[in-house]
N, C-alpha and C. Protein backbone atom coordinates (compact mmCIF):
# COMPACT_ATOMS: atom_id res chain seq x y z
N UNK A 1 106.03 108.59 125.03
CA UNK A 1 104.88 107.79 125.40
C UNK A 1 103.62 108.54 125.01
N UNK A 2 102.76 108.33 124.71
CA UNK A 2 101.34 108.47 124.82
C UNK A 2 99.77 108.05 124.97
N UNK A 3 99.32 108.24 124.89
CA UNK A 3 97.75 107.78 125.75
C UNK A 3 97.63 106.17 124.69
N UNK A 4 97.45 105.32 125.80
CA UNK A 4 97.22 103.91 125.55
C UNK A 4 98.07 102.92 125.76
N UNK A 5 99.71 103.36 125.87
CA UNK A 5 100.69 102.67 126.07
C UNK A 5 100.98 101.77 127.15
N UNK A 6 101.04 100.91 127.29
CA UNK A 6 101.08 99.69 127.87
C UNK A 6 102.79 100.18 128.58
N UNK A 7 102.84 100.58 130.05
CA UNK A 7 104.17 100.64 130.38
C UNK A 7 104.73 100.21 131.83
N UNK A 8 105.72 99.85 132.23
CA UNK A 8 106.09 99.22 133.62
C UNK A 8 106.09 100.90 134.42
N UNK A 9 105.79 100.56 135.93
CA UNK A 9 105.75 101.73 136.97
C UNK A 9 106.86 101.28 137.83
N UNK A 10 107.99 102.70 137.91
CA UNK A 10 108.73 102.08 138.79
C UNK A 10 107.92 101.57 140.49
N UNK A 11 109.00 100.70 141.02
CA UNK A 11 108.77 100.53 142.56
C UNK A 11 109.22 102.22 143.57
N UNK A 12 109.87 103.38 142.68
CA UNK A 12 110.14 104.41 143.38
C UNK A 12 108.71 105.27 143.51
N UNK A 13 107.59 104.94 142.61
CA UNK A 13 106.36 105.61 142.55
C UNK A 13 105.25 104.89 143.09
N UNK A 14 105.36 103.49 143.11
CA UNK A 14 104.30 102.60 143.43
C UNK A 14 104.29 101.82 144.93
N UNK A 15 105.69 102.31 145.45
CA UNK A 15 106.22 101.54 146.62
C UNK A 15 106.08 100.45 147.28
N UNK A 16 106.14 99.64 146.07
CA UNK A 16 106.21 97.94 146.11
C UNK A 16 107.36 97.70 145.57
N UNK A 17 107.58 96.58 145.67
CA UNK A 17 108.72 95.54 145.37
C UNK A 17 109.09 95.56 144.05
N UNK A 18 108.10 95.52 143.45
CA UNK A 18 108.78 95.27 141.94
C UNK A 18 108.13 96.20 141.00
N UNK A 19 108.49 96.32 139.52
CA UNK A 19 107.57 96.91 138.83
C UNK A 19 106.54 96.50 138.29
N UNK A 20 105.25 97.32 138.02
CA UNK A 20 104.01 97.45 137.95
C UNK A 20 103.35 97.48 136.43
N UNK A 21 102.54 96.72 135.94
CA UNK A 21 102.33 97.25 134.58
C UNK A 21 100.69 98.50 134.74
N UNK A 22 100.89 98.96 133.40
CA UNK A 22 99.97 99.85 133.69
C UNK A 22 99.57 100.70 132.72
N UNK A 23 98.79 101.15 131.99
CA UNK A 23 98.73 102.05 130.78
C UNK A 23 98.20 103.40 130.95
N UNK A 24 98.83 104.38 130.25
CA UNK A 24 98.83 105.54 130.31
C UNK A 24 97.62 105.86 130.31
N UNK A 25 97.10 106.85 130.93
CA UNK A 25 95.67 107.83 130.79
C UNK A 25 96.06 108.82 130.51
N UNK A 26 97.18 109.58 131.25
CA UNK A 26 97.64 111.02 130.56
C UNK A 26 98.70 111.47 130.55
N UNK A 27 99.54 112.30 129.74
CA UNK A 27 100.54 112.85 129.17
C UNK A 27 100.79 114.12 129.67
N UNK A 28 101.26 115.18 130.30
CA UNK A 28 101.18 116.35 130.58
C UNK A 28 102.52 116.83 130.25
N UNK A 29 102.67 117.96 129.88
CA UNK A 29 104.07 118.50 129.63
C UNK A 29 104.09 119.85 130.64
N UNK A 30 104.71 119.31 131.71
CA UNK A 30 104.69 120.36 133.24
C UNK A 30 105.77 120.98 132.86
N UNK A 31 105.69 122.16 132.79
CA UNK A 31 106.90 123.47 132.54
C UNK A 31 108.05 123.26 133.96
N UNK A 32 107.90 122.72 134.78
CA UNK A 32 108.84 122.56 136.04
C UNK A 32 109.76 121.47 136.37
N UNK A 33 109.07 120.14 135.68
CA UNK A 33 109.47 118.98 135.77
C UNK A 33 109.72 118.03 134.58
N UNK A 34 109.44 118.59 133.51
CA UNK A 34 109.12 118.34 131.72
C UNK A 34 108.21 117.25 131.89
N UNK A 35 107.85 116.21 131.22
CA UNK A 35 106.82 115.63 131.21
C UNK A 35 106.50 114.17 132.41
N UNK A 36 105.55 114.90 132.38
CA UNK A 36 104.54 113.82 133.50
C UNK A 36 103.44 112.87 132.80
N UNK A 37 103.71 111.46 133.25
CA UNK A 37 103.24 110.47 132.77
C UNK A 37 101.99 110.03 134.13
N UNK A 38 100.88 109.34 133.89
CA UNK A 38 99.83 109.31 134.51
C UNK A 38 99.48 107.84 134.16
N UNK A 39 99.30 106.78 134.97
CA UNK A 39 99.17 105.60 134.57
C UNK A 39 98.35 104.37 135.09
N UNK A 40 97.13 103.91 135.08
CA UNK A 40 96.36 102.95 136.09
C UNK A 40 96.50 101.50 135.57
N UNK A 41 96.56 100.76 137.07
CA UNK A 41 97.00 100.02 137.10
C UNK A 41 95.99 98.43 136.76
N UNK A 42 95.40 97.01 137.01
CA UNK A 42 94.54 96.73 136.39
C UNK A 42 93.70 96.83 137.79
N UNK A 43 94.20 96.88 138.57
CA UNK A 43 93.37 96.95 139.94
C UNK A 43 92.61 98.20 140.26
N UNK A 44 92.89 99.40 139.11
CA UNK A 44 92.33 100.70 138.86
C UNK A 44 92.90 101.99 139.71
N UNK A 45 94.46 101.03 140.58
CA UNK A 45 95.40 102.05 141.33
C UNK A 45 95.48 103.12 139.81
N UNK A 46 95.79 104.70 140.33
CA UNK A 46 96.56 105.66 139.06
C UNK A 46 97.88 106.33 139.96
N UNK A 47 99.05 106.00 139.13
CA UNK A 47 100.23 106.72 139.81
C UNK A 47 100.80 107.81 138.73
N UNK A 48 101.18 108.76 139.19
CA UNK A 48 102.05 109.67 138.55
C UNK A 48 102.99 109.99 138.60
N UNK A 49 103.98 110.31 137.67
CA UNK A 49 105.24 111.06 138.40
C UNK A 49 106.47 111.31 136.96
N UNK A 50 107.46 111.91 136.99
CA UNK A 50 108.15 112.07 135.94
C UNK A 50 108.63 110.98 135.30
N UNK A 51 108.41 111.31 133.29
CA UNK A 51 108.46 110.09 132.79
C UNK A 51 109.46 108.88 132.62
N UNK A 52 110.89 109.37 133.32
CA UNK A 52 112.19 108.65 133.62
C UNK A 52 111.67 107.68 134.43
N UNK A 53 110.29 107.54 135.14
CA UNK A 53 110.28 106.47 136.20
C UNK A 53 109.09 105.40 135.46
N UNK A 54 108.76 105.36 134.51
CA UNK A 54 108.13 104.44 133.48
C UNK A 54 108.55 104.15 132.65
N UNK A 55 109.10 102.65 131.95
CA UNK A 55 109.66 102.18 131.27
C UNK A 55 108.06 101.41 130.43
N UNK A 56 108.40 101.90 128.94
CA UNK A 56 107.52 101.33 127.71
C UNK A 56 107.67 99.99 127.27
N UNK A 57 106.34 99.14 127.58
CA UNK A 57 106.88 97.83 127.72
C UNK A 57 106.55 97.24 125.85
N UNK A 58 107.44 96.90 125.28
CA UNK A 58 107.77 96.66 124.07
C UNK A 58 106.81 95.72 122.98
């Protein structure tokens, strides 16, 4: 993924019901957790969390 990508937020990060769309702001490559995805939502929510829990919407 990278900065601009249009991607779904899981409901395990956003703790709603369903998934969330949302585009990336930032990319980080955390030495502890490998990469962290950063993502706001259109309501201007930003969630984070490891990138297995954002799916790239096509």
């Amino acid at each position: 993924m990278k900065l601009g990508d249009i991607v779904l937020i899981s409901p395990e990060v956003t703790m709603l019901k369903e998934w969330v769309r949302g585009k990336v702001i930032e990319v980080e490559a955390n030495p502890f957790v490998g990469t962290v995805i950063s993502a706001q939502t259109a309501d201007g929510a930003i969630y984070f969390n490891k990138e297995s829990l954002f799916k790239l919407v096509a």
